[in-house]
C-alpha atoms as a PDB file:
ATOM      1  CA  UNK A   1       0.000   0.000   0.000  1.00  0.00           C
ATOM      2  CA  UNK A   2       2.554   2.724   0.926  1.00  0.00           C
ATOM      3  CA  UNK A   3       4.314   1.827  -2.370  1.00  0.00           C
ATOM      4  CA  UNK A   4       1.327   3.066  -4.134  1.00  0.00           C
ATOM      5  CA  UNK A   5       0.615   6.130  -2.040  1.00  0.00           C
ATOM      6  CA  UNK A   6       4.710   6.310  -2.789  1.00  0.00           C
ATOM      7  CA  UNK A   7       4.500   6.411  -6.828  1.00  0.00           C
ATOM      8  CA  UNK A   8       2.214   9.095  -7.279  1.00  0.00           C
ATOM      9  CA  UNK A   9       3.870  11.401  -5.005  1.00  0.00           C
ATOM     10  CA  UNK A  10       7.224  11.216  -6.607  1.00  0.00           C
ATOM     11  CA  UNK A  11       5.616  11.328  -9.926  1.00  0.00           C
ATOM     12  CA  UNK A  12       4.176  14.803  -9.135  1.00  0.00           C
ATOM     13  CA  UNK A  13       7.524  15.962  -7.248  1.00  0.00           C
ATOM     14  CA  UNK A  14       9.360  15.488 -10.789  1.00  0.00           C
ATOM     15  CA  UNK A  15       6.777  17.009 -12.410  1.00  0.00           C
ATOM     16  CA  UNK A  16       7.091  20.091 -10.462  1.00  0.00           C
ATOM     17  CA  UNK A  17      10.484  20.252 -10.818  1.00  0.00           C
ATOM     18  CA  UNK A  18      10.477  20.049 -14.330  1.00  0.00           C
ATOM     19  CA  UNK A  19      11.793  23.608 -16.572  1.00  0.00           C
ATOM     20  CA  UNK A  20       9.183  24.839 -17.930  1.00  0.00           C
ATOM     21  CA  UNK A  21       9.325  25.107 -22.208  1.00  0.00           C
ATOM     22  CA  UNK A  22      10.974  27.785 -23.414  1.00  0.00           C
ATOM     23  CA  UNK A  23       9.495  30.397 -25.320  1.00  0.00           C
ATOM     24  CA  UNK A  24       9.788  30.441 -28.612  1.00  0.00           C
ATOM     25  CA  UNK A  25      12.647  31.195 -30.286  1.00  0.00           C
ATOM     26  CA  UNK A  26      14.275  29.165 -27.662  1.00  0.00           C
ATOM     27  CA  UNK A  27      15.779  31.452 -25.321  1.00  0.00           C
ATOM     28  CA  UNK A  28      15.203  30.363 -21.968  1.00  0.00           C
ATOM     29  CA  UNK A  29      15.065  34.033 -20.716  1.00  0.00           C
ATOM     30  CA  UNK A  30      11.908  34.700 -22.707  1.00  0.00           C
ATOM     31  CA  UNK A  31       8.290  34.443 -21.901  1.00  0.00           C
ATOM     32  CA  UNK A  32       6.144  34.711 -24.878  1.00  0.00           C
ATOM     33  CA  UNK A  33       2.035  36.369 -24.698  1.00  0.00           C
ATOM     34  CA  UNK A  34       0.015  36.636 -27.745  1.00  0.00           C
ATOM     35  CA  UNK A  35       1.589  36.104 -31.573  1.00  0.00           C
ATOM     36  CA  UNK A  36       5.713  35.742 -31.941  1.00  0.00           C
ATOM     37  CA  UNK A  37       7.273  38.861 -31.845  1.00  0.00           C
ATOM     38  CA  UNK A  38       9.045  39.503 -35.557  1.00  0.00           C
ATOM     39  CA  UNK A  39      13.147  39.348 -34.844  1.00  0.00           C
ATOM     40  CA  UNK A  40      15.222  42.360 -35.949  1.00  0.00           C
ATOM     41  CA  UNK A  41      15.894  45.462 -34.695  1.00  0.00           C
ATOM     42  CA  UNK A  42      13.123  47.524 -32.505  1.00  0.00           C
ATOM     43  CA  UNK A  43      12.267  50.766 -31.853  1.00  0.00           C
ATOM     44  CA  UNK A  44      12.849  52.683 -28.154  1.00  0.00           C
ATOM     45  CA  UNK A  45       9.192  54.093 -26.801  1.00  0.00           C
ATOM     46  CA  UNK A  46      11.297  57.390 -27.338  1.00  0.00           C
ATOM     47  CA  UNK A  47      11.874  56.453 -30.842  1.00  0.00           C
ATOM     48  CA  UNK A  48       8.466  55.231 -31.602  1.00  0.00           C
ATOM     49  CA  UNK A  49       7.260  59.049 -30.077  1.00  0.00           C
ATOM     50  CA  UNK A  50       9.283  60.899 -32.317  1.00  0.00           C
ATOM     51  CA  UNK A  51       8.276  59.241 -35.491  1.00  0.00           C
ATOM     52  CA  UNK A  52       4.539  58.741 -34.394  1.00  0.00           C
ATOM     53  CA  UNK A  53       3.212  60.417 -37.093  1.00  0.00           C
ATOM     54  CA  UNK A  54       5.011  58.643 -40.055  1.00  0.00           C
ATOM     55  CA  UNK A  55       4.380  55.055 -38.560  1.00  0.00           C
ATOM     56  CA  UNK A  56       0.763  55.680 -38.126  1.00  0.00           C
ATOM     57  CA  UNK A  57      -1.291  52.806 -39.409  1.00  0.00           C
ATOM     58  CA  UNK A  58       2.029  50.660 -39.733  1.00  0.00           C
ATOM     59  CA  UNK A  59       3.001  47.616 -37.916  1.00  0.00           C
ATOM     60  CA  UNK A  60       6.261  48.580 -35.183  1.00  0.00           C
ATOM     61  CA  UNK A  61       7.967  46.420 -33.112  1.00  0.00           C
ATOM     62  CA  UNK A  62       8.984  48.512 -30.020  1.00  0.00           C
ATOM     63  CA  UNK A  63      11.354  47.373 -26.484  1.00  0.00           C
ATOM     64  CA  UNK A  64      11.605  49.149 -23.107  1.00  0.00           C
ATOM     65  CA  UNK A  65       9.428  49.177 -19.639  1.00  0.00           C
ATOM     66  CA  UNK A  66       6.597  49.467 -19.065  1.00  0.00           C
ATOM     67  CA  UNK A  67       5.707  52.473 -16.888  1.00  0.00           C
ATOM     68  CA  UNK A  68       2.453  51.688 -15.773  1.00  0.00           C
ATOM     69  CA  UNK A  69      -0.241  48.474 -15.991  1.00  0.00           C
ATOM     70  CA  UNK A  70      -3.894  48.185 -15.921  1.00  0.00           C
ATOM     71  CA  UNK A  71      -3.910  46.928 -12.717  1.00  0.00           C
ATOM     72  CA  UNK A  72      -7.593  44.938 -13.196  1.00  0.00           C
ATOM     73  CA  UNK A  73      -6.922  43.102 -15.821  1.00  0.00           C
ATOM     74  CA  UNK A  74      -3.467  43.214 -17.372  1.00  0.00           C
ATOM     75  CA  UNK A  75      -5.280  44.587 -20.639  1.00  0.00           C
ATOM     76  CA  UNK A  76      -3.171  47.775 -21.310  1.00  0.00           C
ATOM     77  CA  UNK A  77       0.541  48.822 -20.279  1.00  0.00           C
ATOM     78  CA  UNK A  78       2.324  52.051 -21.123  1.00  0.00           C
ATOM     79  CA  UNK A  79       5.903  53.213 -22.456  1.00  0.00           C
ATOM     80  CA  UNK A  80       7.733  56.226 -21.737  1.00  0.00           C
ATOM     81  CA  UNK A  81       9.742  58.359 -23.885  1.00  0.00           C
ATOM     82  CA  UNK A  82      12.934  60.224 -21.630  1.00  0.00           C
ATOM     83  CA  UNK A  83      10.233  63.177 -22.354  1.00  0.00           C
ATOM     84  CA  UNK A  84       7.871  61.523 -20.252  1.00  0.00           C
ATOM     85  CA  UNK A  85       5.381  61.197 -23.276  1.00  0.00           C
ATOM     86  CA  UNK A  86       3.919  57.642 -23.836  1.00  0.00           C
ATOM     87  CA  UNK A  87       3.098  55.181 -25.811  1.00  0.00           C
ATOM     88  CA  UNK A  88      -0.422  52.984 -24.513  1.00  0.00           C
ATOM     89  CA  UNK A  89      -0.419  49.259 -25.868  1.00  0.00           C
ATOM     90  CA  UNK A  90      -3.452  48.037 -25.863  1.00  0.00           C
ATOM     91  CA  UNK A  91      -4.434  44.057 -26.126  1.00  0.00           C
ATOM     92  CA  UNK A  92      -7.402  43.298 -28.626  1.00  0.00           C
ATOM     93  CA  UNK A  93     -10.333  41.579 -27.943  1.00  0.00           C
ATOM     94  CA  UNK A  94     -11.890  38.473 -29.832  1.00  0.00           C
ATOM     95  CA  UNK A  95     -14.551  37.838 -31.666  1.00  0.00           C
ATOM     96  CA  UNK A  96     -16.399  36.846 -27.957  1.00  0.00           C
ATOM     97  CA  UNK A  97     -14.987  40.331 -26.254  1.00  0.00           C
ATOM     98  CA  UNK A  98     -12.427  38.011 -24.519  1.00  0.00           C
ATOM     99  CA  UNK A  99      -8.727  39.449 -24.453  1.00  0.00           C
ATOM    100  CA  UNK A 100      -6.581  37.336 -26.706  1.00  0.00           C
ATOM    101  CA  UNK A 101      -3.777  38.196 -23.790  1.00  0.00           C
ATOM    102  CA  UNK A 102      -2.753  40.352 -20.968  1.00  0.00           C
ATOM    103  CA  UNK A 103       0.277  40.997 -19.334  1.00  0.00           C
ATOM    104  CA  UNK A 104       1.688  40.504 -15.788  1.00  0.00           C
ATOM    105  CA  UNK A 105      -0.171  43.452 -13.322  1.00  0.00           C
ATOM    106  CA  UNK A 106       2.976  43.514 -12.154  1.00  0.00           C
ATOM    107  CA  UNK A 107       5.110  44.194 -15.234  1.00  0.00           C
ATOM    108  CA  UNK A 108       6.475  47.453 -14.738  1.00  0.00           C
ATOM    109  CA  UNK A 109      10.411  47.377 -14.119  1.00  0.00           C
ATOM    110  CA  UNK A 110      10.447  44.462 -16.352  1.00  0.00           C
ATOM    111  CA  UNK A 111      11.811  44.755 -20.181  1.00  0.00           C
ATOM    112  CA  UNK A 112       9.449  44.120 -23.164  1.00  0.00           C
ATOM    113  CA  UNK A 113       9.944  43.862 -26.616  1.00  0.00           C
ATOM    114  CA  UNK A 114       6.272  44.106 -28.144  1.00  0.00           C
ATOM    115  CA  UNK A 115       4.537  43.946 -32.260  1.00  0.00           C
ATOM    116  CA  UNK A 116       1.464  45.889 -32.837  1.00  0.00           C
ATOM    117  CA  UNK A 117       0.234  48.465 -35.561  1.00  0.00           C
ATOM    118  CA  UNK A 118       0.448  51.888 -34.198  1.00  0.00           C
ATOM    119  CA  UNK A 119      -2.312  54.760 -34.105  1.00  0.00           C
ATOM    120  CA  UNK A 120      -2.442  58.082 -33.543  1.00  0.00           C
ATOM    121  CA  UNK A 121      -5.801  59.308 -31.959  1.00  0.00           C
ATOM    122  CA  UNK A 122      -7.363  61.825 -29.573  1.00  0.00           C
ATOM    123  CA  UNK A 123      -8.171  60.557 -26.191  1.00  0.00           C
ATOM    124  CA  UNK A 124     -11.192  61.532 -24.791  1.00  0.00           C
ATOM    125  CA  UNK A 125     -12.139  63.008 -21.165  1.00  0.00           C
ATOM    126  CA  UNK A 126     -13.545  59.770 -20.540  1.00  0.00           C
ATOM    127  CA  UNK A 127     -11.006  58.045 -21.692  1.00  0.00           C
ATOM    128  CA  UNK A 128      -8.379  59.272 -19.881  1.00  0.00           C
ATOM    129  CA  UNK A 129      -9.960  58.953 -16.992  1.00  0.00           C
ATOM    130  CA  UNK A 130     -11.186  55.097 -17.603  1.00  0.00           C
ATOM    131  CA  UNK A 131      -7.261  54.412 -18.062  1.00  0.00           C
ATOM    132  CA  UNK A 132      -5.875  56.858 -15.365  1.00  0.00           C
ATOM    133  CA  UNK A 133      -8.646  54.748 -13.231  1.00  0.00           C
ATOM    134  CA  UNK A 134      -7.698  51.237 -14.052  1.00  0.00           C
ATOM    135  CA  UNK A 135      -3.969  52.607 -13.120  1.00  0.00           C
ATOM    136  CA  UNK A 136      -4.639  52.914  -9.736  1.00  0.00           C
ATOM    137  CA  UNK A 137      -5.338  57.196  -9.928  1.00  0.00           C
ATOM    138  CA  UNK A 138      -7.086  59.015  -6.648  1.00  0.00           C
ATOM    139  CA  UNK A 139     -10.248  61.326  -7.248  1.00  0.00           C
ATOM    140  CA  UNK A 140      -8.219  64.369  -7.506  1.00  0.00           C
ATOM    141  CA  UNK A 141      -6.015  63.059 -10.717  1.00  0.00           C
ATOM    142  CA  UNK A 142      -9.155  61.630 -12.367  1.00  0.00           C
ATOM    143  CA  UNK A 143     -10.714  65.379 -11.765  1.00  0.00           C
ATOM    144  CA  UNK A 144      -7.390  67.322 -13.339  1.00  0.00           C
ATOM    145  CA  UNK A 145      -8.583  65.030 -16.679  1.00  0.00           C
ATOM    146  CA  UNK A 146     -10.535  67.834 -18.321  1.00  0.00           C
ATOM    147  CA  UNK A 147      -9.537  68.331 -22.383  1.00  0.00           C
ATOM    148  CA  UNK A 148      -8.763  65.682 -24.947  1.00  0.00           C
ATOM    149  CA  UNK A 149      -5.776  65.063 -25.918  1.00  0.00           C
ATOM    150  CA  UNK A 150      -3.189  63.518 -28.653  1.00  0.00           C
ATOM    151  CA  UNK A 151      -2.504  59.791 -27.482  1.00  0.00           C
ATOM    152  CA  UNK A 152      -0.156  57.061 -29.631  1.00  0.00           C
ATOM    153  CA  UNK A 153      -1.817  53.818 -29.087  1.00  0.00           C
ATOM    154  CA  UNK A 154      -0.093  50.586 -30.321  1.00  0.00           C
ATOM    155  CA  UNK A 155      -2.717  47.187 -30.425  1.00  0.00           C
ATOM    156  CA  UNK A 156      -0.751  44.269 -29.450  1.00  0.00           C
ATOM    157  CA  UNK A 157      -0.369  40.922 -31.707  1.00  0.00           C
ATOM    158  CA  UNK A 158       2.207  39.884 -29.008  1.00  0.00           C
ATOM    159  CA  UNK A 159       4.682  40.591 -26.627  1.00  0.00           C
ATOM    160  CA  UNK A 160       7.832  39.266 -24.875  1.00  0.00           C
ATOM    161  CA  UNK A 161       9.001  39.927 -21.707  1.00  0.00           C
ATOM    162  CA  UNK A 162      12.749  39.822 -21.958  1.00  0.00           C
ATOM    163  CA  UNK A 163      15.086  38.726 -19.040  1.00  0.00           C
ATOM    164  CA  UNK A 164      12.652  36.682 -17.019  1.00  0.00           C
END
């Protein structure tokens, strides 16, 4: 009897000490959401700022931290330029308004390398203030939200986070 009470716990104690799969690509240091990112160089969320306007509508592949992370849902992240402008990246729903990913709540300080097509649009009051809310902002910042304005949006195929 304590044979068989024996087998299946050293079954699962292997199994929990097995390495997880690497991401693809193969690097061991790389955890993979959504779509593979494309290899090749990348932009800097600074980068990606500057040149908003000519990659609009285009497909960019951009690296750095995120600053800040929907904290209910992991749907949304930003990326700061040394300005202090950002970048929002956005995950896309399916056809069943599920998210096809979201990242880590806790990914800021971490380093991403993420694909997407970029936008340029105008954020509205509400808007703002839905993101600034799902970031974790008091009554007083969601009240200093009063005029639209400019906002660089990138919708996420996929994402790595680099040096896991």
């Amino acid at each position: 009897m304590r044979r068989l009470l024996l087998l299946p716990a050293l079954w699962l104690a292997a199994c929990a000490d097995a390495p997880a799969p690497p991401a693809e690509g193969g690097a061991a240091d790389v955890v993979l959401v959504g779509a593979a990112v494309p290899g090749g160089a990348a932009l800097s969320a600074g980068d990606l700022i500057v040149q908003a306007d000519a990659l609009d509508g285009q497909d960019v592949v951009v690296e750095g931290e995120p600053r800040e992370v929907c904290q209910k849902m992991g749907c949304w992240l930003t990326l700061a330029g040394a300005d202090g402008q950002t970048v929002r990246v956005v995950v896309p729903k399916d056809e069943a308004g599920a998210y096809v990913f979201t990242f880590p709540t806790d990914a800021s300080g971490d380093r991403y390398r993420i694909a997407g097509r970029l936008a340029v649009e105008t954020a509205s009051v509400e808007e703002q203030r839905h993101y600034a809310e799902d970031g974790g902002a008091d009554a007083e910042a969601l009240a200093a939200i009063t005029e639209p304005e400019r906002s660089l949006v990138l919708t996420a195929t996929g994402a790595e986070r680099l040096d896991a």
